[in-house]
Protein backbone atom coordinates (compact mmCIF):
# COMPACT_ATOMS: atom_id res chain seq x y z
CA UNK A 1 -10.29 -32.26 43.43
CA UNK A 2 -9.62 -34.32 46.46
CA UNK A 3 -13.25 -35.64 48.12
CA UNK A 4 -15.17 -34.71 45.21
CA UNK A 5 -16.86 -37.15 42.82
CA UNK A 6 -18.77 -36.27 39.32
CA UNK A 7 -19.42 -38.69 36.77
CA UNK A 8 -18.70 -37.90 32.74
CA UNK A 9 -21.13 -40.07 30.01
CA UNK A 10 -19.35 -40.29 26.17
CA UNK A 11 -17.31 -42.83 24.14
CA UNK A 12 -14.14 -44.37 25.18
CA UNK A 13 -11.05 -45.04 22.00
CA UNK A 14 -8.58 -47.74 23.42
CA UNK A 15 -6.29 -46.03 21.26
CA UNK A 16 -5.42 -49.48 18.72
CA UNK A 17 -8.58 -49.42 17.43
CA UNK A 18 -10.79 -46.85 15.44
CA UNK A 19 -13.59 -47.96 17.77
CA UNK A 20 -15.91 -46.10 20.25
CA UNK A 21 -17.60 -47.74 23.13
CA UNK A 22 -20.09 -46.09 25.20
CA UNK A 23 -18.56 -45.25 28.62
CA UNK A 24 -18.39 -43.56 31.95
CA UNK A 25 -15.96 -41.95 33.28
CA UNK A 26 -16.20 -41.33 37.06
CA UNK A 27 -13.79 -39.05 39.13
CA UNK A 28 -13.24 -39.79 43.24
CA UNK A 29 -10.78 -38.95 45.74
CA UNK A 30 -8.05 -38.15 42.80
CA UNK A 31 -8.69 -41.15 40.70
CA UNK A 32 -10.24 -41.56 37.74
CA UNK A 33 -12.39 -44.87 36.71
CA UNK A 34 -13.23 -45.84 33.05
CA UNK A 35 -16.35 -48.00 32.82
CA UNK A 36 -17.19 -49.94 29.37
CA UNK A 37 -19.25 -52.99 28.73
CA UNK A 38 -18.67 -54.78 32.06
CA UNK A 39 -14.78 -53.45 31.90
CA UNK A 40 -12.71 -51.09 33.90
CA UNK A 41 -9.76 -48.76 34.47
CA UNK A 42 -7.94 -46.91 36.92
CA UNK A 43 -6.29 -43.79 36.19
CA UNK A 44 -4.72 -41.33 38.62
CA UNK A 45 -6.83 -38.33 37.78
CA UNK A 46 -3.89 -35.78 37.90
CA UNK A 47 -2.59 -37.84 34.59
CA UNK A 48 -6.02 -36.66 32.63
CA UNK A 49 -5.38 -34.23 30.24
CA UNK A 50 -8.32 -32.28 28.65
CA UNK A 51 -8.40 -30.68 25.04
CA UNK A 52 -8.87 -26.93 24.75
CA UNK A 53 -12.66 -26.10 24.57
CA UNK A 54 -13.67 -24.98 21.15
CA UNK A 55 -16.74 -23.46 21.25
CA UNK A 56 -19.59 -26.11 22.06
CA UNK A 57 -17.74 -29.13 20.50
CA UNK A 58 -17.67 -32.22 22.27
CA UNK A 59 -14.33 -32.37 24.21
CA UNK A 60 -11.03 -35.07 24.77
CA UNK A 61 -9.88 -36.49 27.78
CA UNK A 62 -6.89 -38.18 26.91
CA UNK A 63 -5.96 -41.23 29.16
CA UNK A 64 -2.38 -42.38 30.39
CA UNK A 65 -2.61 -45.62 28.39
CA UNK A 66 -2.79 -43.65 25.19
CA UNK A 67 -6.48 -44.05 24.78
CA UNK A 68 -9.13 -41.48 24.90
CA UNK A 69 -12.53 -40.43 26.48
CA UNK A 70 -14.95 -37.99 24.22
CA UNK A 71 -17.64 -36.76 26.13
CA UNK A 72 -19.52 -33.38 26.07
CA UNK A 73 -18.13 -30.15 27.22
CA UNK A 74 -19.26 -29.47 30.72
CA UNK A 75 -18.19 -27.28 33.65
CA UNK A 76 -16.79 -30.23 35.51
CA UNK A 77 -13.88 -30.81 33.24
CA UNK A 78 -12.34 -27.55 34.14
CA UNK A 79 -11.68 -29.31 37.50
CA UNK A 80 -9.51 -31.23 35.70
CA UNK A 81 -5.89 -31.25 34.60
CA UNK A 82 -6.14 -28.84 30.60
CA UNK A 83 -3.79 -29.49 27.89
CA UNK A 84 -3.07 -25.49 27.32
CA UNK A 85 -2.85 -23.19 30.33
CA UNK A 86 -4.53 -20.29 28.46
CA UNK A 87 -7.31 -22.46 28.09
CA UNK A 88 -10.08 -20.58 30.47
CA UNK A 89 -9.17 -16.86 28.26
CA UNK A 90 -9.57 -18.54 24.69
CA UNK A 91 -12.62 -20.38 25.61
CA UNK A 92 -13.89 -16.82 26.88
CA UNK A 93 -12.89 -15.22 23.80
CA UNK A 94 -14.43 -17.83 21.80
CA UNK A 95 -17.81 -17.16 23.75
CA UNK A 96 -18.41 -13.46 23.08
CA UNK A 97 -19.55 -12.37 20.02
CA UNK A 98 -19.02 -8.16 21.12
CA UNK A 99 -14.60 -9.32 21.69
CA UNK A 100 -15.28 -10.91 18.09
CA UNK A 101 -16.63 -7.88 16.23
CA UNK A 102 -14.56 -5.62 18.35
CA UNK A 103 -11.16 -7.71 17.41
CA UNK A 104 -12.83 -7.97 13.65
CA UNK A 105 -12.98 -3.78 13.99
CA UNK A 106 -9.67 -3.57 15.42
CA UNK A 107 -8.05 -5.56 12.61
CA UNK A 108 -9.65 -3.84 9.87
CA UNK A 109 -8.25 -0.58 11.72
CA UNK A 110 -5.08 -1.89 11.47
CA UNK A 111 -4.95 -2.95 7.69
CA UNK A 112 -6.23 0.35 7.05
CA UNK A 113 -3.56 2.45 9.05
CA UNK A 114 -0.84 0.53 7.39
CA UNK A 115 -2.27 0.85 4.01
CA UNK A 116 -2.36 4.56 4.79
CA UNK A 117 0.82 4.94 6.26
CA UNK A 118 2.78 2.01 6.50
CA UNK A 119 2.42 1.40 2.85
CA UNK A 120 4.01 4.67 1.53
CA UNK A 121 6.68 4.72 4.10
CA UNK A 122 7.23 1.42 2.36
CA UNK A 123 6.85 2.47 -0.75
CA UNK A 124 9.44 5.26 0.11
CA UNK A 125 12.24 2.88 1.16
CA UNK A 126 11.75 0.90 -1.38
CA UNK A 127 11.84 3.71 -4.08
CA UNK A 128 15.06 4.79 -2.26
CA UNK A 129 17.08 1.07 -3.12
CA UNK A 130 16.01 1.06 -6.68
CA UNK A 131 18.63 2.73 -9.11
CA UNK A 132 17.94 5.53 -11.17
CA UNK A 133 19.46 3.26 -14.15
CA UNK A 134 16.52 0.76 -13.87
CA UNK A 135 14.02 2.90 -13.12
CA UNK A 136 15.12 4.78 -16.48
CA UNK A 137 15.02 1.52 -18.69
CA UNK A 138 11.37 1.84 -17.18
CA UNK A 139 10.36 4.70 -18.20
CA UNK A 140 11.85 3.95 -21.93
CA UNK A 141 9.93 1.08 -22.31
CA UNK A 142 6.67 3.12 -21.20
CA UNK A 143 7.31 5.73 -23.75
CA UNK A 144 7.86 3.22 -26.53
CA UNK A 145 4.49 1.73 -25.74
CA UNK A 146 2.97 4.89 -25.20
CA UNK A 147 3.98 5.48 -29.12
CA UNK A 148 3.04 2.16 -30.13
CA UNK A 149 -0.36 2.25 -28.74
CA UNK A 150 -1.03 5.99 -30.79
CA UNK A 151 -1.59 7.99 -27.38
CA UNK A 152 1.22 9.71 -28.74
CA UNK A 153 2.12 11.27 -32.20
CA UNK A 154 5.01 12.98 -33.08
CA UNK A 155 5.25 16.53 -32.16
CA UNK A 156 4.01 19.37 -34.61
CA UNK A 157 6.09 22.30 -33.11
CA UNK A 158 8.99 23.81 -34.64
CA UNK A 159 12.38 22.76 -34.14
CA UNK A 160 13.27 26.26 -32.82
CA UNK A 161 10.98 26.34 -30.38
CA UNK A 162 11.84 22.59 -29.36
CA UNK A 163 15.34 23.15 -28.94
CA UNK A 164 15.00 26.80 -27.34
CA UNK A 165 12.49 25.11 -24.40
CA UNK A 166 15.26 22.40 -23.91
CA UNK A 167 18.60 24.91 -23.61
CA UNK A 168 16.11 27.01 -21.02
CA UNK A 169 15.09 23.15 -19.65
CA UNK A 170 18.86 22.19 -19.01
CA UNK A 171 19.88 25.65 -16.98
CA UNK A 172 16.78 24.64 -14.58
CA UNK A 173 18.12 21.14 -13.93
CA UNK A 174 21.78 21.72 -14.74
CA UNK A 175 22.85 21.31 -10.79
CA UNK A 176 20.17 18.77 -9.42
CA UNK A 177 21.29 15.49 -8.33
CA UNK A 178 19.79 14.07 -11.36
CA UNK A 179 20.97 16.06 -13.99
CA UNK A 180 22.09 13.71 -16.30
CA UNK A 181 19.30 11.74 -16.55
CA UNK A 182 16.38 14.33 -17.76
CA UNK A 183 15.68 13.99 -21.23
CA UNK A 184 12.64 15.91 -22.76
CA UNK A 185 10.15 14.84 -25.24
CA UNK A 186 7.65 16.97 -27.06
CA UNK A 187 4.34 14.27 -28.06
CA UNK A 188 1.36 15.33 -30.32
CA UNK A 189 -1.54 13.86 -27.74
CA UNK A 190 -5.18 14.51 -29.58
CA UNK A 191 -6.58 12.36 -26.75
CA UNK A 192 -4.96 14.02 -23.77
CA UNK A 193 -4.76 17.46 -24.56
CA UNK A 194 -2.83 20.06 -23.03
CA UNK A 195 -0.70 17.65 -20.38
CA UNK A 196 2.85 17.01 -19.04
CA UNK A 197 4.16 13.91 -17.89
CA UNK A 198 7.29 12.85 -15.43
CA UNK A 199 8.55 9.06 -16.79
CA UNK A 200 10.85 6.93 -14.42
CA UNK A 201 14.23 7.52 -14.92
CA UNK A 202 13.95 11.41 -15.68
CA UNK A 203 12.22 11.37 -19.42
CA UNK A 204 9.81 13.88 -19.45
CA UNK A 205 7.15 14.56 -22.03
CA UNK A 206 5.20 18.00 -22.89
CA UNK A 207 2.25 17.40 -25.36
CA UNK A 208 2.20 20.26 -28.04
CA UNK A 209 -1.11 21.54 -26.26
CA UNK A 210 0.33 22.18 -23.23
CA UNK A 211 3.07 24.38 -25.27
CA UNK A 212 1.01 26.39 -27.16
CA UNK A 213 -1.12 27.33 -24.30
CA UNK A 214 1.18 28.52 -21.94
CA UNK A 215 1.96 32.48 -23.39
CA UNK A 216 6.00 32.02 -22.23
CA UNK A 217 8.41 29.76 -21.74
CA UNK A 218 8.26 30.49 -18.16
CA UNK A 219 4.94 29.17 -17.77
CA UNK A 220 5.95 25.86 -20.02
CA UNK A 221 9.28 26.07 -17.49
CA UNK A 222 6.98 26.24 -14.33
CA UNK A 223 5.42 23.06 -15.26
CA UNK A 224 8.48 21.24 -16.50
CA UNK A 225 9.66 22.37 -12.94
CA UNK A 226 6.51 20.50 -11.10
CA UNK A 227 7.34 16.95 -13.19
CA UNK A 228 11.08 17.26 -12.07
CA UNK A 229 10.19 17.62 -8.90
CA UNK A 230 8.50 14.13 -9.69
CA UNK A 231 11.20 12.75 -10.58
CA UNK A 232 14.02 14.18 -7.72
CA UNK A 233 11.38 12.98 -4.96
CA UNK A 234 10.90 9.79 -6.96
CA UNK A 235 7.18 9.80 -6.66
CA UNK A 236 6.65 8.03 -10.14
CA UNK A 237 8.46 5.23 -8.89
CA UNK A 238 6.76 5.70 -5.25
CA UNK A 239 2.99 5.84 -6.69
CA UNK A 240 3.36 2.78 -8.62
CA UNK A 241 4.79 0.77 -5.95
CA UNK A 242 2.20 1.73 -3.68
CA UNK A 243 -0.26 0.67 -5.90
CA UNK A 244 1.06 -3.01 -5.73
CA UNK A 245 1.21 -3.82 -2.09
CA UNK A 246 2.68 -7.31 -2.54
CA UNK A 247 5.28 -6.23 -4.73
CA UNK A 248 6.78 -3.21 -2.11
CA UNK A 249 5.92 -5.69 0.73
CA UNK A 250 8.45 -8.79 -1.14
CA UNK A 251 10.64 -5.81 -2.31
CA UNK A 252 11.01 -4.62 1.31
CA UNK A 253 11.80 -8.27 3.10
CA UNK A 254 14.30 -9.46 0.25
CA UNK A 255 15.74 -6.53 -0.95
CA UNK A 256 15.62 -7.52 -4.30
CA UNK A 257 14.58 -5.14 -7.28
CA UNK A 258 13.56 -8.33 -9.60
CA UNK A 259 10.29 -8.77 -7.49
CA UNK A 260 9.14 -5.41 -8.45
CA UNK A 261 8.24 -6.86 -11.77
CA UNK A 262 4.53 -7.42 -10.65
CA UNK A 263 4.20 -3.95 -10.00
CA UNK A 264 5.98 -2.57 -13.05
CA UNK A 265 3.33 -5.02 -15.34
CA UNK A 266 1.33 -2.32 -16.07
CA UNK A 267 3.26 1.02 -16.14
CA UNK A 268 2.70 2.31 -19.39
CA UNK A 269 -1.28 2.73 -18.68
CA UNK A 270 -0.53 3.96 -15.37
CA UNK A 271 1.53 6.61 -15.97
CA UNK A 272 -0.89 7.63 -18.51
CA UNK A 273 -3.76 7.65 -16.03
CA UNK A 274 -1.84 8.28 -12.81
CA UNK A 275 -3.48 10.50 -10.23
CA UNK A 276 -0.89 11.47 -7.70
CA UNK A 277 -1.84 11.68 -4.25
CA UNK A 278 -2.44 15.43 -2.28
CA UNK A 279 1.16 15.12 -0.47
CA UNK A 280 3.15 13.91 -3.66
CA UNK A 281 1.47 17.28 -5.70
CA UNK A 282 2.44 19.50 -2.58
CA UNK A 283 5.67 18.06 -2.59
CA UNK A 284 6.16 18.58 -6.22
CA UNK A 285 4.80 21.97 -6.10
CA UNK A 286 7.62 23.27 -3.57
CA UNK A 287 10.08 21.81 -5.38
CA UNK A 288 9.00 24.03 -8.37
CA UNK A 289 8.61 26.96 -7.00
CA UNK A 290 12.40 26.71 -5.13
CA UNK A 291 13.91 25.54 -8.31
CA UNK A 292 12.04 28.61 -9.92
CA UNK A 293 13.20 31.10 -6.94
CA UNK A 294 16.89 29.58 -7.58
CA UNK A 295 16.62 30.66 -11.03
CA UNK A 296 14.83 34.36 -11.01
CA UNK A 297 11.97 33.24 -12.24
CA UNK A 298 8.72 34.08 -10.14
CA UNK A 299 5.83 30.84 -9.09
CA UNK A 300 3.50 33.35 -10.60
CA UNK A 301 4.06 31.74 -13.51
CA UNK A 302 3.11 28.64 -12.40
CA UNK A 303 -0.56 30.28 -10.98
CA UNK A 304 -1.41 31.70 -13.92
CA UNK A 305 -0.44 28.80 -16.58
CA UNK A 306 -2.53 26.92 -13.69
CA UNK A 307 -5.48 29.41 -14.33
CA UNK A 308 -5.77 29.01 -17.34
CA UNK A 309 -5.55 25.44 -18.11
CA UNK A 310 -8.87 25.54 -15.60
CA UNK A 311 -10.33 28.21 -17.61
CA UNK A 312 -9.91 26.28 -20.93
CA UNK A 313 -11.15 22.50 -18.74
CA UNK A 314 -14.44 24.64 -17.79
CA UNK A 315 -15.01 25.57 -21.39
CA UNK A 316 -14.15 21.96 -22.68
CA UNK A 317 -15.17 19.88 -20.06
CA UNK A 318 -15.25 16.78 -21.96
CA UNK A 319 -11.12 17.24 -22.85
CA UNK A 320 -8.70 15.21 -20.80
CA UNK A 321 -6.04 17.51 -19.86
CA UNK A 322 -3.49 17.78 -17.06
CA UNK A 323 -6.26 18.01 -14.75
CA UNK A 324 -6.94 14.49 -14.84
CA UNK A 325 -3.20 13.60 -13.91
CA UNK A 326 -3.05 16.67 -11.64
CA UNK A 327 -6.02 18.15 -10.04
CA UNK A 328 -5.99 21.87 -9.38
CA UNK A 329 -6.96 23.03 -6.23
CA UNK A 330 -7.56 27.26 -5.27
CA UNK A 331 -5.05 26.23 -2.39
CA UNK A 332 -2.23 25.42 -4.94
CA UNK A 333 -2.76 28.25 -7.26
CA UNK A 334 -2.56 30.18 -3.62
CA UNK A 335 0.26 28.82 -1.99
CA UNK A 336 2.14 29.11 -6.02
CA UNK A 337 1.37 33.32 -5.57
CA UNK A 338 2.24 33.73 -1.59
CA UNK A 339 5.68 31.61 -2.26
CA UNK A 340 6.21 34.26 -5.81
CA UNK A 341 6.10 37.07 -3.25
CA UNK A 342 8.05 35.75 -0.50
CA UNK A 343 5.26 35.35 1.89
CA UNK A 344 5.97 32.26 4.72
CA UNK A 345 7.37 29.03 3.39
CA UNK A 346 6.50 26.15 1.59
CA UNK A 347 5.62 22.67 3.22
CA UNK A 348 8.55 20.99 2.93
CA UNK A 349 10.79 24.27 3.61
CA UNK A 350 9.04 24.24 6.72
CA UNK A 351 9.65 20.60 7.77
């Protein structure tokens, strides 16, 4: 800066005052001179300090005495002394619109990624600190509502049946690490046909439908098997936390179980409604068909009840059914009749 001299034209604040004056500022030999209305100053130029450029906005020199020169941004000031070092790579940021959309694209990549991955790995942990006990109250209070609101009617079967299902129900679960908790409910459902349902907490409700379609108890077994599955990988709990991102994210950081109370707002209609994701149904799945396998019974059951509630959607189309809540896939029905004959392993057997 030494032997050069360039000239800046702006306004001049004293600093005391919320005055401008038109002024010059002229830079020589490593000094600085303020000119304004027949008045001067000396500065030594290395005490300058210049604001950070923001785009094409006017620009600060501020002055030793506390005052301070505004004039517009040029490439001169850069020969100057700058108030952040980083200066020269924001402003160059700042200046190029491609970094802008690019960083815009990379953020957006990012948001997405962790709402694919980082969320249910959230969710996961998060499901993992919750106890069972609260998570049951949960799934009370759903059922109640469920009642109250006349998606459910009291069941229509026969008490023999009813309590023959359960005895068969509690040799299936009797050595699971959430035995005690499983309760099961039979439910009338005009308005949700043949369905099964896996409430927090280990409640589990079979609508009459679903019953008298399936031509054994194995079959009604095979699909009581799938919702405890449910429950033992705690995916009720899991999909409704994921679907409230603040309340897993506050959950996570403070550990505390009372913040999940935005998420739990609306669990009744969820778990009425709730479409589990591709992973949580395989997951489920394997479960079954082990818990089956541990029990003699074959996953062929499971395949053909699973045939045959997609034969009877195709002829009723318009019926809600456990399709809605758990979509069938060929794949499934596949993977239920290579696992009843032994063939390779399951997903998670194989992890």
């Amino acid at each position: 800066m030494n032997g050069a001299w360039f000239a800046l034209r702006g306004y001049y604040y004293d600093g005391r005052q919320p005055l401008r004056r038109s002024a010059t500022l002229e830079i020589a030999a490593g000094e600085a001179t303020l000119l304004w209305e027949e008045q001067s100053r000396r500065y030594r130029a290395s005490g300058l300090l210049v604001s950070p450029r923001v785009g094409r906005a006017d620009r600060f020199i501020a002055l030793p005495d506390g005052g301070q020169f505004q004039c517009s941004n040029t490439a001169a000031l850069d020969r100057l002394p700058q108030h952040s070092a980083t200066e020269g790579a924001v402003a160059w940021l700042e200046q190029r619109v491609a970094v802008a959309v690019a960083s815009v694209v990379l953020i957006v990549a990012l948001l997405a990624g962790g709402y694919q991955y980082g969320l249910p790995a959230a969710a996961q942990q998060v499901a993992a600190k919750i106890p069972l006990e609260t998570e049951q109250t949960l799934g009370e209070q759903a059922l109640v509502w469920l009642d109250d609101s006349d998606w459910f009617q009291p069941s229509e079967l026969g008490q023999e049946t009813q309590d023959r299902i359960r005895w068969k129900l509690e040799e299936l679960y009797a050595e699971l690490p959430y035995a005690q908790h499983y309760r099961l409910e039979f439910r009338q459902a005009e308005y949700i046909g043949a369905n099964a349902f896996a409430m927090p907490g280990g409640t589990l409700v079979i609508t009459d439908d679903m019953v008298n379609l399936a031509e054994s108890d194995e079959e009604v077994l095979a699909i009581l098997a799938h919702e405890i599955g449910h429950v033992e990988l705690r995916h009720v709990m899991r999909h409704v936390l994921q679907d409230s991102a603040v309340a897993v994210a506050a959950a996570a950081i403070t550990g505390d179980a009372a913040t999940l109370s935005v998420a739990v707002a609306g669990l009744p209609s969820v778990l009425a409604q709730a479409e589990y994701s591709r992973d949580f149904e395989s997951e489920a799945d394997d479960f079954a068909f082990r818990l089956l396998r541990d029990h003699g019974m074959s996953p062929e059951a499971f395949a053909t009840v699973m045939e045959r509630i997609e034969g009877d959607c195709e002829c009723d189309p318009g019926a809600l059914d456990f399709l809605s809540t758990h979509p069938i896939t060929g794949e499934r029905i596949e993977r239920a009749r290579a696992a009843a004959q032994g063939l390779g392993t399951t997903e998670s057997e194989s992890k």
